[in-house]
Structures are given as C-alpha cells and as structure tokens.
C-alpha atoms as a PDB file:
ATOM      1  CA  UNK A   1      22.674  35.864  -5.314  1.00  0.00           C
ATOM      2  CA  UNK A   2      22.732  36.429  -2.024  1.00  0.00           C
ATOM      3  CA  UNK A   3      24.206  34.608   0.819  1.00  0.00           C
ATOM      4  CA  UNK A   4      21.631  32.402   2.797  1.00  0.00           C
ATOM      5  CA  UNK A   5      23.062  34.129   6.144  1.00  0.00           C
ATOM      6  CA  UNK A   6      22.481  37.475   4.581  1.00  0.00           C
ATOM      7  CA  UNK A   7      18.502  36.317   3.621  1.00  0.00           C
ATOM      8  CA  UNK A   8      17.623  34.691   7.394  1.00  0.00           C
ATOM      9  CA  UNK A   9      19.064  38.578   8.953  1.00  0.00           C
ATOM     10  CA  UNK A  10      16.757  40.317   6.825  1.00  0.00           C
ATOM     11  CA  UNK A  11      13.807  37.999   7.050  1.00  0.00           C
ATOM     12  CA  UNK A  12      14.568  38.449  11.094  1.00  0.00           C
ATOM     13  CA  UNK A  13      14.497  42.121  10.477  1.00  0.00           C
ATOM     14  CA  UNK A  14      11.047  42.062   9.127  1.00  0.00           C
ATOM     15  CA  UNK A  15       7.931  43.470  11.393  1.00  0.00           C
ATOM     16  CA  UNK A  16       4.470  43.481  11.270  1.00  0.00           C
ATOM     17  CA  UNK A  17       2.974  46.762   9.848  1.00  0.00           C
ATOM     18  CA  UNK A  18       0.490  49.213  11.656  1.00  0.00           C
ATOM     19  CA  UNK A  19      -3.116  48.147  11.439  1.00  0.00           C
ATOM     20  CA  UNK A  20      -4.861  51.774   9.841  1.00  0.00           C
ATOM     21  CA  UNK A  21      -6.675  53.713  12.368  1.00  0.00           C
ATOM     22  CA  UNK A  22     -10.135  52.755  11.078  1.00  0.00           C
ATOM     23  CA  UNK A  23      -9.556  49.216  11.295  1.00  0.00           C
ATOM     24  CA  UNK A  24      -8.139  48.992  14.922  1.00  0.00           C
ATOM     25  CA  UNK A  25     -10.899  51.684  15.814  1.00  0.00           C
ATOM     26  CA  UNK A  26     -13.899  48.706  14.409  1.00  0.00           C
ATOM     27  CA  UNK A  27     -11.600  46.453  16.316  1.00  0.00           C
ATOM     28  CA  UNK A  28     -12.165  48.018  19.405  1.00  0.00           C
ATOM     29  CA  UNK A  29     -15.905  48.062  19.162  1.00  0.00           C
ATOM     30  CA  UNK A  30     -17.691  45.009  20.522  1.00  0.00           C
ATOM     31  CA  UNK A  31     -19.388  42.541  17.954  1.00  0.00           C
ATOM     32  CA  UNK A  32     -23.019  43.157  16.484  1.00  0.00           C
ATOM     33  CA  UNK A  33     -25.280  40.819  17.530  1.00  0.00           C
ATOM     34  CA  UNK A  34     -27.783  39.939  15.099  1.00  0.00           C
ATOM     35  CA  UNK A  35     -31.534  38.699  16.416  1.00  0.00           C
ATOM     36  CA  UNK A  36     -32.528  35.081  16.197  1.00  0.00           C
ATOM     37  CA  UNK A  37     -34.941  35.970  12.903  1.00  0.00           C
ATOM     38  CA  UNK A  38     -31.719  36.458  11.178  1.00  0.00           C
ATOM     39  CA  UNK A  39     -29.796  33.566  12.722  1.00  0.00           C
ATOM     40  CA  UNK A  40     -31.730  30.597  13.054  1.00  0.00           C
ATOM     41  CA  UNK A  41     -35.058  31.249  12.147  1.00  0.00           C
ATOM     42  CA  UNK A  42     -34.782  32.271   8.671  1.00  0.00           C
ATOM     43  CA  UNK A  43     -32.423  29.447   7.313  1.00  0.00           C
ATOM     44  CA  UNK A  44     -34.794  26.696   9.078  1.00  0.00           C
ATOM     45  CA  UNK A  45     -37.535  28.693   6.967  1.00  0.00           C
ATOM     46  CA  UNK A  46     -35.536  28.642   3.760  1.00  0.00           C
ATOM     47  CA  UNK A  47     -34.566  25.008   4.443  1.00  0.00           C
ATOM     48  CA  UNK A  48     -38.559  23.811   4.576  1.00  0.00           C
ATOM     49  CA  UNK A  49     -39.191  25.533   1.908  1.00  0.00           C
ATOM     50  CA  UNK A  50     -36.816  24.386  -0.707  1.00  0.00           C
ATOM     51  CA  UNK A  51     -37.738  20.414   0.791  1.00  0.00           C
ATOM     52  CA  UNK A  52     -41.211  21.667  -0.467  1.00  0.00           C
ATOM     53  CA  UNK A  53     -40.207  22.879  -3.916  1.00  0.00           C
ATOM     54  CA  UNK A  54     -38.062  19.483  -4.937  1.00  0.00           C
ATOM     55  CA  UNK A  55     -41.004  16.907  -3.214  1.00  0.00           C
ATOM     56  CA  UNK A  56     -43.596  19.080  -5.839  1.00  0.00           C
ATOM     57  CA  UNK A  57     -41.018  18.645  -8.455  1.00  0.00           C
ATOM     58  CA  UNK A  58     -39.509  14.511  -8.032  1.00  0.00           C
ATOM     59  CA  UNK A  59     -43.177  12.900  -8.588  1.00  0.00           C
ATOM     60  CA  UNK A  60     -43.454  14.924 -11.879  1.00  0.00           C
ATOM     61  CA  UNK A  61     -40.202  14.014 -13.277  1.00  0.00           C
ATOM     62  CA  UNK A  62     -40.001  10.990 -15.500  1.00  0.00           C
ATOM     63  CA  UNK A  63     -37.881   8.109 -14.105  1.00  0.00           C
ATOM     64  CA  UNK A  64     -33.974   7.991 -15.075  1.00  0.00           C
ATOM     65  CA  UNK A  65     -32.905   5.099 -17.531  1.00  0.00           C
ATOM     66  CA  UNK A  66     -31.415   2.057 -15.241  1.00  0.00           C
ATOM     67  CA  UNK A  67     -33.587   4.132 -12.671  1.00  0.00           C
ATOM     68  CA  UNK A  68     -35.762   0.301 -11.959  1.00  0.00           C
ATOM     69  CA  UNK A  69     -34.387  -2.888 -12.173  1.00  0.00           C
ATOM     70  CA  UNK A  70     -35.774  -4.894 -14.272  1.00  0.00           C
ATOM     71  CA  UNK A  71     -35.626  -9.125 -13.913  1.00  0.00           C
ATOM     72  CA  UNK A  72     -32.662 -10.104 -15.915  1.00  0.00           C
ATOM     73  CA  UNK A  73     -31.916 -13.623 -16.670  1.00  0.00           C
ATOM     74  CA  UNK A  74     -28.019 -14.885 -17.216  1.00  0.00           C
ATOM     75  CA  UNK A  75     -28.226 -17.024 -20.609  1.00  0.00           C
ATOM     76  CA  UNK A  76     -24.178 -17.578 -21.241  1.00  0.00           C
ATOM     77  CA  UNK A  77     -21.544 -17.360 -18.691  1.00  0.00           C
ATOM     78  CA  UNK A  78     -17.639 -18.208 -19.474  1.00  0.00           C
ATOM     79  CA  UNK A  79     -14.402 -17.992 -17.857  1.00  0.00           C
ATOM     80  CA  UNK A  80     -11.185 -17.812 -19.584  1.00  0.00           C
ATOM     81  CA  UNK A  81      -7.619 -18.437 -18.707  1.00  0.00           C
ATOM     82  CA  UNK A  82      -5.353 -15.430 -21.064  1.00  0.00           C
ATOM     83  CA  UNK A  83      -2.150 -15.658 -19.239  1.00  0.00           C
ATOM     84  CA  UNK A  84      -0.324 -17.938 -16.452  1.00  0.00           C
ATOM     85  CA  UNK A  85       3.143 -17.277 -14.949  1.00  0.00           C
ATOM     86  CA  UNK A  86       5.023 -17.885 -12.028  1.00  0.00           C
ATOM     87  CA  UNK A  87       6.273 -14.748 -10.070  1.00  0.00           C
ATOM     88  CA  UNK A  88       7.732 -17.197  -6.952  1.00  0.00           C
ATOM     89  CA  UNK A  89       8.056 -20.217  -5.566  1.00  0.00           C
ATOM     90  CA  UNK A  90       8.337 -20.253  -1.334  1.00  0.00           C
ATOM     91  CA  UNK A  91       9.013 -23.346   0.944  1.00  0.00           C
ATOM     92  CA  UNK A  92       6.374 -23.963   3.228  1.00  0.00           C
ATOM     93  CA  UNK A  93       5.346 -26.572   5.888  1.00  0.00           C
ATOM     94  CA  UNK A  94       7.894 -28.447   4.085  1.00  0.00           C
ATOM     95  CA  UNK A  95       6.855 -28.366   0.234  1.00  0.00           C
ATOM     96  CA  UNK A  96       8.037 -25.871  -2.280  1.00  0.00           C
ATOM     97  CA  UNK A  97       4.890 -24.025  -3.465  1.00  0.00           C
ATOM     98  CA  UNK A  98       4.545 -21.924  -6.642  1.00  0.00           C
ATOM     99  CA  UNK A  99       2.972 -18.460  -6.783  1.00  0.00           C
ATOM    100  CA  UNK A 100       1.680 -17.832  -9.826  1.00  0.00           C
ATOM    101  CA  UNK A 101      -0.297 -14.784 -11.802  1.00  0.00           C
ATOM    102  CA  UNK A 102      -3.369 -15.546 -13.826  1.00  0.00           C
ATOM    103  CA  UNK A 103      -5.109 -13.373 -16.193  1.00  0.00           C
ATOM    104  CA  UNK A 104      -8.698 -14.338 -16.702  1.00  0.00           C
ATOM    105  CA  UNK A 105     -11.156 -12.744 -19.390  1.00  0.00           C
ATOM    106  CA  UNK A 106     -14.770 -13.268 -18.029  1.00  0.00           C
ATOM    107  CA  UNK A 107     -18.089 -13.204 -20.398  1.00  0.00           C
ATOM    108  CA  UNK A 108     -21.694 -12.910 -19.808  1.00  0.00           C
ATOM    109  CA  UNK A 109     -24.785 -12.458 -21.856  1.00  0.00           C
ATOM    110  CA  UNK A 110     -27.313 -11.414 -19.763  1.00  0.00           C
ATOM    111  CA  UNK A 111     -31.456 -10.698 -21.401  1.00  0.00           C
ATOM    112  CA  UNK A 112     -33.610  -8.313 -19.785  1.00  0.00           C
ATOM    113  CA  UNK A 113     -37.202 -10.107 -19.687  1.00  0.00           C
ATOM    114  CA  UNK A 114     -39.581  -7.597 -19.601  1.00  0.00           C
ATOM    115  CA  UNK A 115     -37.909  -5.920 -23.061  1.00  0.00           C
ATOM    116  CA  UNK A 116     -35.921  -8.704 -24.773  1.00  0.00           C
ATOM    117  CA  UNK A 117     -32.470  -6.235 -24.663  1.00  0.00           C
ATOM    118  CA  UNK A 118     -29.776  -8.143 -24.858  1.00  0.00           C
ATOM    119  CA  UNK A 119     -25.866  -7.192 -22.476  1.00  0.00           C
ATOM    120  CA  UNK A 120     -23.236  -8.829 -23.454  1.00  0.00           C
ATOM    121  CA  UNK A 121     -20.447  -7.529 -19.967  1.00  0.00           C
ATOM    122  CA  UNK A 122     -16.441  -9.131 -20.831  1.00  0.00           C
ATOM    123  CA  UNK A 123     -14.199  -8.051 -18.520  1.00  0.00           C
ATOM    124  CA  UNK A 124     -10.328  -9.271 -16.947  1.00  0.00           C
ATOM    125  CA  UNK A 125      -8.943  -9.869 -13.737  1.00  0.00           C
ATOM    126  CA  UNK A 126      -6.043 -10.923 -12.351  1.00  0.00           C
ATOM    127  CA  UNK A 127      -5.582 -13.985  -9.419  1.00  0.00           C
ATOM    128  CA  UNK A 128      -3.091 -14.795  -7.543  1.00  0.00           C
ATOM    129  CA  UNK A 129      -3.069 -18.463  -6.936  1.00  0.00           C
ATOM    130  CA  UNK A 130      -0.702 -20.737  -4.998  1.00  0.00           C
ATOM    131  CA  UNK A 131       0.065 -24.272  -5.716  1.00  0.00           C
ATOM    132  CA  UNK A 132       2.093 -27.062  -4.866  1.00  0.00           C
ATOM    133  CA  UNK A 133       5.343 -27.196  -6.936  1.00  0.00           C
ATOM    134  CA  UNK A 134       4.922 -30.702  -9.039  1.00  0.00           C
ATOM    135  CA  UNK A 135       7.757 -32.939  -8.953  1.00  0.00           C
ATOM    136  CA  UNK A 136       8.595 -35.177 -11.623  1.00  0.00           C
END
C-alpha cells in the first residue's frame, strides 16, 4: 500500500481534462431562448386542464371507507395501572419526592349509531408521575 504522502502528491498532480472541441464550441454560443408559448403559457394550459379532468372525475367516485364520520357513542371506558416503579427520588423545596414510571393499558368500546358496528381501541402508555416520598 502506498504511503499517504505518496497518495496527496499524486492527487496534487491531477488536472482537469480538455473539454472536446464540440462542446466548448456550443459553449461559446449564446443560450436559445425559447418563446413564452413554450415557457409559461403552455404549462398554465396543461395545469387547467388536468384541474378539469380530476373535478369531472371526484363527484363520480364513490366515497372512501372512514371517508364520513359517523356519530359514535363511547359505551365502556377503563384505565389500567400494568406497571409502577421508581426511577428517582430528588429533594425539592425541602421534601424528598419520588419519580416514578407507570405503565397504563387504556380500553374503550366505542358503537357507531347509524350501523350498530361495534370498536373495541386498547392501547398503553407510559407517565411519568412525581410524588411526595411517604414517611413512615
């Protein structure tokens, strides 16, 4: 392998190569200018028209499911406690206060009135919750 000295000379020896006659020729040559048609014109055009196409097309298309929403009426709602632990306990304002980390699992069961479908949604989160440290 070759020293690192010996690899920074030769990337310093490196130059650029000739641009081909053509090229530098083209270069030379100042830019075409294309009409307004082409520029602005013709995009707007394109633009109005495709707004056109998908406002004859949405109306005909039949709504999404979830696409409304529909009254829904909570019938069960609960609240768990999974897991408790302290992670700290800090002094403050002069009492020693625990930090702890709660786990809670949360259930719903939720009716849809206009169809009778029932959705039962569980689902855990985590609280941090501080507390006074209790003294016995």
């Amino acid at each position: 392998m070759k020293d690192d000295l010996e690899i920074e000379s030769m990337l310093r020896d490196l130059r650029p190569q000739q641009l081909p006659a053509d090229l530098r020729t083209r270069m030379k040559e100042p830019p075409v200018r294309t009409d307004r048609w082409k520029r602005v014109v013709a995009p707007a055009v394109l633009a109005a028209a495709a707004v056109w196409v998908v406002s004859l097309i949405l109306p005909s298309m039949p709504p999404r499911a979830g696409g409304t929403l529909e009254p829904v009426t909570i019938l069960q709602q609960q609240s768990s406690l999974i897991d408790s632990r302290v992670i700290a306990v800090i002094q403050g304002d002069g009492q020693a206060w625990e930090v702890m980390d709660q786990e809670w699992l949360d259930e719903e069961l939720a009716i849809c009135s206009s169809s009778s479908v029932q959705v039962r949604f569980t689902a855990t989160r985590r609280e941090l919750v501080y507390q006074p440290v209790p003294y016995y």
